[in-house]
Protein backbone atom coordinates (compact mmCIF):
# COMPACT_ATOMS: atom_id res chain seq x y z
CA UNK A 1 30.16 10.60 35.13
CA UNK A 2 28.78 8.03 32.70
CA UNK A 3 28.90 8.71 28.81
CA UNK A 4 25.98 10.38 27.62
CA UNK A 5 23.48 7.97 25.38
CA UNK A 6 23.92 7.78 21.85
CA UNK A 7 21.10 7.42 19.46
CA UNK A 8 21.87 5.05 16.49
CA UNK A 9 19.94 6.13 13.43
CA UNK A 10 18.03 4.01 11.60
CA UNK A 11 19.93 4.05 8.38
CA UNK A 12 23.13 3.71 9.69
CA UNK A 13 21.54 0.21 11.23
CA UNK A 14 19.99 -0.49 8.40
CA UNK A 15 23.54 -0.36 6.34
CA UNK A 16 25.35 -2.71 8.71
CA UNK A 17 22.51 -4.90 9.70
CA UNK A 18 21.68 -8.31 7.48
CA UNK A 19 18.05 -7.81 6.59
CA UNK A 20 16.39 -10.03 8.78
CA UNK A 21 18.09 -8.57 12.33
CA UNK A 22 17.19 -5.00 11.39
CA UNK A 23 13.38 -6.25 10.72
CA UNK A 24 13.57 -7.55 14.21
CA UNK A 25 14.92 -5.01 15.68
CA UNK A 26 11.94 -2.88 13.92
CA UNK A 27 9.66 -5.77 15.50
CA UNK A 28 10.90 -5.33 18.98
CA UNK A 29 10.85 -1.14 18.48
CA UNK A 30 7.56 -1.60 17.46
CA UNK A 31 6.12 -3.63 20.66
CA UNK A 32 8.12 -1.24 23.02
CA UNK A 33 6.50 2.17 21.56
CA UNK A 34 4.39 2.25 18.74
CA UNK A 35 2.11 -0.76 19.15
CA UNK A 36 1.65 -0.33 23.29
CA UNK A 37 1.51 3.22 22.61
CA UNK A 38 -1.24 2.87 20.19
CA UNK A 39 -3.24 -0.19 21.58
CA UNK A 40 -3.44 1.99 25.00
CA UNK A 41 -4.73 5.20 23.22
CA UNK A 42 -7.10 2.82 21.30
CA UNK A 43 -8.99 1.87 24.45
CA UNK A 44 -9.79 5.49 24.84
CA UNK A 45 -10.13 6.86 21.58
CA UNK A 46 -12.25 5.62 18.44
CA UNK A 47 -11.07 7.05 15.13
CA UNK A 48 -13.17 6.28 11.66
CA UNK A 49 -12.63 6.64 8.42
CA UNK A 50 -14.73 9.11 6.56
CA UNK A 51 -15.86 6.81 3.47
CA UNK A 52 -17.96 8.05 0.36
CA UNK A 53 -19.14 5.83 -2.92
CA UNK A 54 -20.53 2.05 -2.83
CA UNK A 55 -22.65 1.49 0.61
CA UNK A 56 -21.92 -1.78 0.96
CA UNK A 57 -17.64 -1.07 0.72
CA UNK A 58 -18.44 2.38 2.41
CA UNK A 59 -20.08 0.76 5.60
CA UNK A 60 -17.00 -2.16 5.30
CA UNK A 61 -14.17 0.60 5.33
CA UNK A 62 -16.27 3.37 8.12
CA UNK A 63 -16.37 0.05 10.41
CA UNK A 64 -12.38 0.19 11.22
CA UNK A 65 -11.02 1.55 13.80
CA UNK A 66 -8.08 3.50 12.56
CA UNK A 67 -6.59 4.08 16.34
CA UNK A 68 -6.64 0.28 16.78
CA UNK A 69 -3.25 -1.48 15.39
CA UNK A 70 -2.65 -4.79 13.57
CA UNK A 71 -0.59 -7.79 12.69
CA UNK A 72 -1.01 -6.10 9.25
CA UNK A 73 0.69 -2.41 11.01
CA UNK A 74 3.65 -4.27 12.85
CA UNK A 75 4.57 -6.34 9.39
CA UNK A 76 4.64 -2.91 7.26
CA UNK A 77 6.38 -1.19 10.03
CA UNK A 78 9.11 -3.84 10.68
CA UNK A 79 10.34 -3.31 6.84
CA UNK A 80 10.32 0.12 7.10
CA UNK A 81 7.14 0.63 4.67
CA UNK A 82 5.45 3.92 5.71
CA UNK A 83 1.76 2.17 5.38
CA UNK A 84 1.21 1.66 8.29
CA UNK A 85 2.82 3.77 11.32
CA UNK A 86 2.21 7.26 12.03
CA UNK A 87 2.43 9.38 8.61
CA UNK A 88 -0.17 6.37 6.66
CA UNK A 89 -2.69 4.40 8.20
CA UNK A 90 -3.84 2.03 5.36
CA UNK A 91 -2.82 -1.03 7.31
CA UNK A 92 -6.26 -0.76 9.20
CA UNK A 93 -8.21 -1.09 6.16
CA UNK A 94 -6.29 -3.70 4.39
CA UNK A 95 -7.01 -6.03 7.46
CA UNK A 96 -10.30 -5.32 7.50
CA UNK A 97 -10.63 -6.09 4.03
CA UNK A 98 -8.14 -9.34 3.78
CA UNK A 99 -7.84 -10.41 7.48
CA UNK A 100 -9.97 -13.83 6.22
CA UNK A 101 -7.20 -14.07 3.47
CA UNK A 102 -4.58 -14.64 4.59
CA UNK A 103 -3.77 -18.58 4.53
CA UNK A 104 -4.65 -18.12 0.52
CA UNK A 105 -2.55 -18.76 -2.61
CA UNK A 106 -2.85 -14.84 -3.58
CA UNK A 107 -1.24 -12.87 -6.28
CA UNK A 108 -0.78 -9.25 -5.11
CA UNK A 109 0.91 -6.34 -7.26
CA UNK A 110 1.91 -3.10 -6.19
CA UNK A 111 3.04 -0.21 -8.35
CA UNK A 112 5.86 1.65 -6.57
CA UNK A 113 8.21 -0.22 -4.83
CA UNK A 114 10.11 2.80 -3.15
CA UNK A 115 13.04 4.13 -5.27
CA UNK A 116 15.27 5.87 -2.87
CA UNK A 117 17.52 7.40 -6.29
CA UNK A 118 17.34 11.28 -5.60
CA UNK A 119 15.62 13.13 -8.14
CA UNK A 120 12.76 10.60 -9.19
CA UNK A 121 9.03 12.05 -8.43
CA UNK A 122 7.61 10.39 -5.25
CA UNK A 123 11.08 8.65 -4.29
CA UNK A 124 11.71 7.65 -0.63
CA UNK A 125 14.50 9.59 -0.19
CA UNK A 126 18.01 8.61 -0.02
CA UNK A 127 16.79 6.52 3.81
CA UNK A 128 14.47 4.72 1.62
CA UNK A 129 14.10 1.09 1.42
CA UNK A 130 13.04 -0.30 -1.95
CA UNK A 131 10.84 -3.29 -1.65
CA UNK A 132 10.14 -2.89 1.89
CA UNK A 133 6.23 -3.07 1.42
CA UNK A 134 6.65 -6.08 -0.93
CA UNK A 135 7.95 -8.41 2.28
CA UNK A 136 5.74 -6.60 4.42
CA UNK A 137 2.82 -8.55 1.85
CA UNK A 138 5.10 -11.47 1.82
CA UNK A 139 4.86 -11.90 5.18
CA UNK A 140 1.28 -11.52 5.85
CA UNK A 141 0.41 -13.97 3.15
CA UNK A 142 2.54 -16.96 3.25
CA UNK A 143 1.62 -18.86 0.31
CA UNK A 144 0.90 -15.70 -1.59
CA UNK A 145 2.86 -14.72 -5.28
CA UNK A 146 3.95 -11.28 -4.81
CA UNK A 147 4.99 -9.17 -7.85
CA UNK A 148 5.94 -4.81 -7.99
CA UNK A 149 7.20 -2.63 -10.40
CA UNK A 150 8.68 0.98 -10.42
CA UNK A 151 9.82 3.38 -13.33
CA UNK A 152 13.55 3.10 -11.45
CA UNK A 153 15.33 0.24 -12.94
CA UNK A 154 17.84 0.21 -10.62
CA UNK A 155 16.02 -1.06 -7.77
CA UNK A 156 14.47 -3.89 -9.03
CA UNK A 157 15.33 -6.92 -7.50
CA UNK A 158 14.15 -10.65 -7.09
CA UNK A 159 13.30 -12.62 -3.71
CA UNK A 160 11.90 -15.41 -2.70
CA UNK A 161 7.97 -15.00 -3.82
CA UNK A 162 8.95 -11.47 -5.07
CA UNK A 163 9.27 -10.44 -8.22
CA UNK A 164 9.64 -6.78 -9.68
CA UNK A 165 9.40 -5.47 -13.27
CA UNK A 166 10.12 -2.18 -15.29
CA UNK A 167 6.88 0.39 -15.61
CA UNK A 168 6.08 3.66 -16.48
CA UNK A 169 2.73 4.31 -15.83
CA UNK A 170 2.65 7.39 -17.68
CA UNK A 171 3.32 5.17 -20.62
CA UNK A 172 0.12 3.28 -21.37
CA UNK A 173 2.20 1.54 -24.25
CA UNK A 174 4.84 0.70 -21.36
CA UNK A 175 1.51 -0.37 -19.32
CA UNK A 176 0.58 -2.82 -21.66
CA UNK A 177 4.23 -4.37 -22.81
CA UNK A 178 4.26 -5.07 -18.70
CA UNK A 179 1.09 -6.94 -18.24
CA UNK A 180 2.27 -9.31 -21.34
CA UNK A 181 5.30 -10.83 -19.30
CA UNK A 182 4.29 -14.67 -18.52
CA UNK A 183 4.81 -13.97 -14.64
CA UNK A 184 1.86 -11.77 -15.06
CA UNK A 185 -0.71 -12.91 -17.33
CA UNK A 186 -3.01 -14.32 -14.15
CA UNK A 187 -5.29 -12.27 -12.61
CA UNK A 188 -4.19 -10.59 -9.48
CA UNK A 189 -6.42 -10.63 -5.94
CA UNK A 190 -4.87 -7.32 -4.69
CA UNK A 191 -3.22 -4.25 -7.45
CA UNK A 192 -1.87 -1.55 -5.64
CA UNK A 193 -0.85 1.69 -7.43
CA UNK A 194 1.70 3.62 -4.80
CA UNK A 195 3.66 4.95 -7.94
CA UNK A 196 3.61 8.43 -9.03
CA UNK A 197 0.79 10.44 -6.83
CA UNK A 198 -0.95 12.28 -9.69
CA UNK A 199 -4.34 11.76 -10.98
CA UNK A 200 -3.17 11.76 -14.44
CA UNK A 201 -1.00 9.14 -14.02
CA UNK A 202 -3.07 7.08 -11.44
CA UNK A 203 -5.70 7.42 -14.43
CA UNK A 204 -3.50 6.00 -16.78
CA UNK A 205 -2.42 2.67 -14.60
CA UNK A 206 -6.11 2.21 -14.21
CA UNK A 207 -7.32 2.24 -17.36
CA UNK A 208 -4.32 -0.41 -18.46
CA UNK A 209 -4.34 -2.56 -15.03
CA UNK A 210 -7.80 -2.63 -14.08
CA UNK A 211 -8.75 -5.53 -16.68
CA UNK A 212 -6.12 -7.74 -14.61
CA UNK A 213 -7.73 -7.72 -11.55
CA UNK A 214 -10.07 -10.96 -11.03
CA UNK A 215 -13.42 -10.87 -9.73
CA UNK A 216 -13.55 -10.49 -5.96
CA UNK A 217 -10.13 -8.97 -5.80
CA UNK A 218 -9.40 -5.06 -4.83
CA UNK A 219 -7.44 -2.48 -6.85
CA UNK A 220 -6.56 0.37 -4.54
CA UNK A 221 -5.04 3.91 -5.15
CA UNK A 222 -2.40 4.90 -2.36
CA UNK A 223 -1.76 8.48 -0.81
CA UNK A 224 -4.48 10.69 -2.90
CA UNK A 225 -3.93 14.17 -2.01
CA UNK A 226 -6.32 16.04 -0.49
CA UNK A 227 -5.95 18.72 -3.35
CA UNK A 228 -7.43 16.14 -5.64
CA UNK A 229 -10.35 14.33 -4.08
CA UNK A 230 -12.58 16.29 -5.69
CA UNK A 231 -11.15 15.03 -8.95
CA UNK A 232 -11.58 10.88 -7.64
CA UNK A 233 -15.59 12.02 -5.84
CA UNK A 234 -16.10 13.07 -9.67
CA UNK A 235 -14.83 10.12 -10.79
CA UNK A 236 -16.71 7.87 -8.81
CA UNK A 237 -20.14 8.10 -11.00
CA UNK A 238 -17.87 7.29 -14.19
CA UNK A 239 -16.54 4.48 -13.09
CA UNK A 240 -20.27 3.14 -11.91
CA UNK A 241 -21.63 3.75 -15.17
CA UNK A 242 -18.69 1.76 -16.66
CA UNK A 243 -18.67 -0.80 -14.43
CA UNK A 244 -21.99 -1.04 -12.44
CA UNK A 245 -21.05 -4.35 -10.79
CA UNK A 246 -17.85 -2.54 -8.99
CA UNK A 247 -18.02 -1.19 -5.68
CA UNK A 248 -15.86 1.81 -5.30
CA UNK A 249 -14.87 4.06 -2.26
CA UNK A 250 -13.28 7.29 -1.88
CA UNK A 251 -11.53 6.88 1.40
CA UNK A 252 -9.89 9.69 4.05
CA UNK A 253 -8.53 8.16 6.93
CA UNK A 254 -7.90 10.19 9.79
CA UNK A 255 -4.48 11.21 11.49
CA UNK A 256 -2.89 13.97 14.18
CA UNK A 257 0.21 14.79 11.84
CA UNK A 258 -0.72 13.54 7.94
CA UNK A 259 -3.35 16.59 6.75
CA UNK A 260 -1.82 15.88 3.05
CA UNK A 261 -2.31 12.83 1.56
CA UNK A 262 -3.84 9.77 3.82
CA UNK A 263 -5.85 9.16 1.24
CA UNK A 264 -7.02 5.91 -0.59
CA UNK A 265 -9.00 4.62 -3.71
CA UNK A 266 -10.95 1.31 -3.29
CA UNK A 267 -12.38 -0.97 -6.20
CA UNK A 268 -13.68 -3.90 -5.33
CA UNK A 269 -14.42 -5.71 -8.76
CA UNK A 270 -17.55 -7.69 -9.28
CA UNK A 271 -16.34 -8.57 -12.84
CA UNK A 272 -13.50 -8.70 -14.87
CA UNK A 273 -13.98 -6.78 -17.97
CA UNK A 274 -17.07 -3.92 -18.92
């Protein structure tokens, strides 16, 4: 009688593996399930996002296909970021939106770089992989600067073209004291806040960030909860009057098992300052 089959779990890989074998390995899982999986439903089934806010960012964002993956899911997915396979689906929009970008010299920044320390709000859990989104980015754009931060000091690490820094972003005084480090005085083409999933607190990194985004470039808000898009469709109007150059979208993307929080904020900024 042969030995029955055992499963290896991820982690356990992931602890004895050298980075770049267990992000093939995630490449090849990827091709064998999720991405022929999901390019065969795709030919069948259309999924849009439902898109609210700016018309001309609103028509951009409704024209994706959800169901349809990308270069842009498999990267994400190979370094265990959860952006884009099954529980998030913002991988579909960021192609649509940087696709064209990719060969350029950008500077992206996100907020939340996946603490997997038990006990910090909106952690990973203890399987988590910090930083896993940041090569996902530094992958896609090969000549881009990539910088994140997280309120967990002990993750932070440096890479080659990554660079992570210390921030509280309930802490507007912390907020500012970041953006004053030489590293990050340029504008940025892409901020992403996937910190702490509260509107206070995404509030708060807005009002100190948004300033440091340059004009063409896209701040986004990551996993809004469905309990609080009423809160962001109120906020839309505010943020016109403030900014009337800005588009802005309120975006729910749609998915079989995430009813929670698929959720994203777009600004696409027109101008730098009010």
């Amino acid at each position: 009688m042969a030995p029955p089959a055992v499963s290896v779990p991820k982690e356990v890989l992931r602890a004895h593996l050298s980075p770049p074998v267990f992000a093939a390995l995630r490449r090849w899982w990827w091709y064998s399930s999720f991405y022929v999986f999901r390019r065969l439903r795709a030919l069948l089934v259309t999924e849009r996002p439902a898109a609210e806010g700016s018309p001309a960012l609103v028509k951009e964002v409704a024209a994706v296909n959800v169901a349809w993956p990308t270069i842009f899911c498999r990267s994400m997915t190979c370094h265990g970021s959860d952006k884009g396979a099954g529980w998030h689906t913002y991988t579909t929009v960021y192609a649509r939106l940087l696709r064209r970008r990719r060969s350029e010299p950008l500077r992206i920044f996100e907020l939340g770089i996946g603490t997997n320390t038990v006990g910090i709000a909106s952690g990973m859990g203890v399987h988590g992989l910090p930083g896993a989104s940041l090569r996902g980015w530094r992958d896609l754009f090969p000549k881009a600067a990539i910088h994140g931060a997280d309120i967990d000091r002990r993750i932070l690490f440096s890479d080659d073209r990554i660079r992570t820094h210390y921030c509280d972003q309930r802490d507007a005084g912390t907020i500012q004291t970041m953006w004053t480090q030489p590293a990050l005085r340029t504008p940025f083409d892409v901020i992403i806040d996937d910190g702490l999933h509260t509107p206070e607190s995404n509030l708060s990194f807005l009002e100190g960030s948004l300033q440091y985004v340059r004009s063409g470039g896209l701040y986004v808000i990551e996993d809004i909860r469905g309990i609080d898009l009423d809160r962001w469709r109120a906020y839309i109007p505010e943020h016109q009057r403030l900014y009337p150059r800005d588009e802005i979208a309120l975006v729910q993307l749609p998915s079989p098992t995430n009813k929670f929080d698929n959720n994203l904020l777009i600004i696409r900024r027109t101008q730098q300052t009010a």
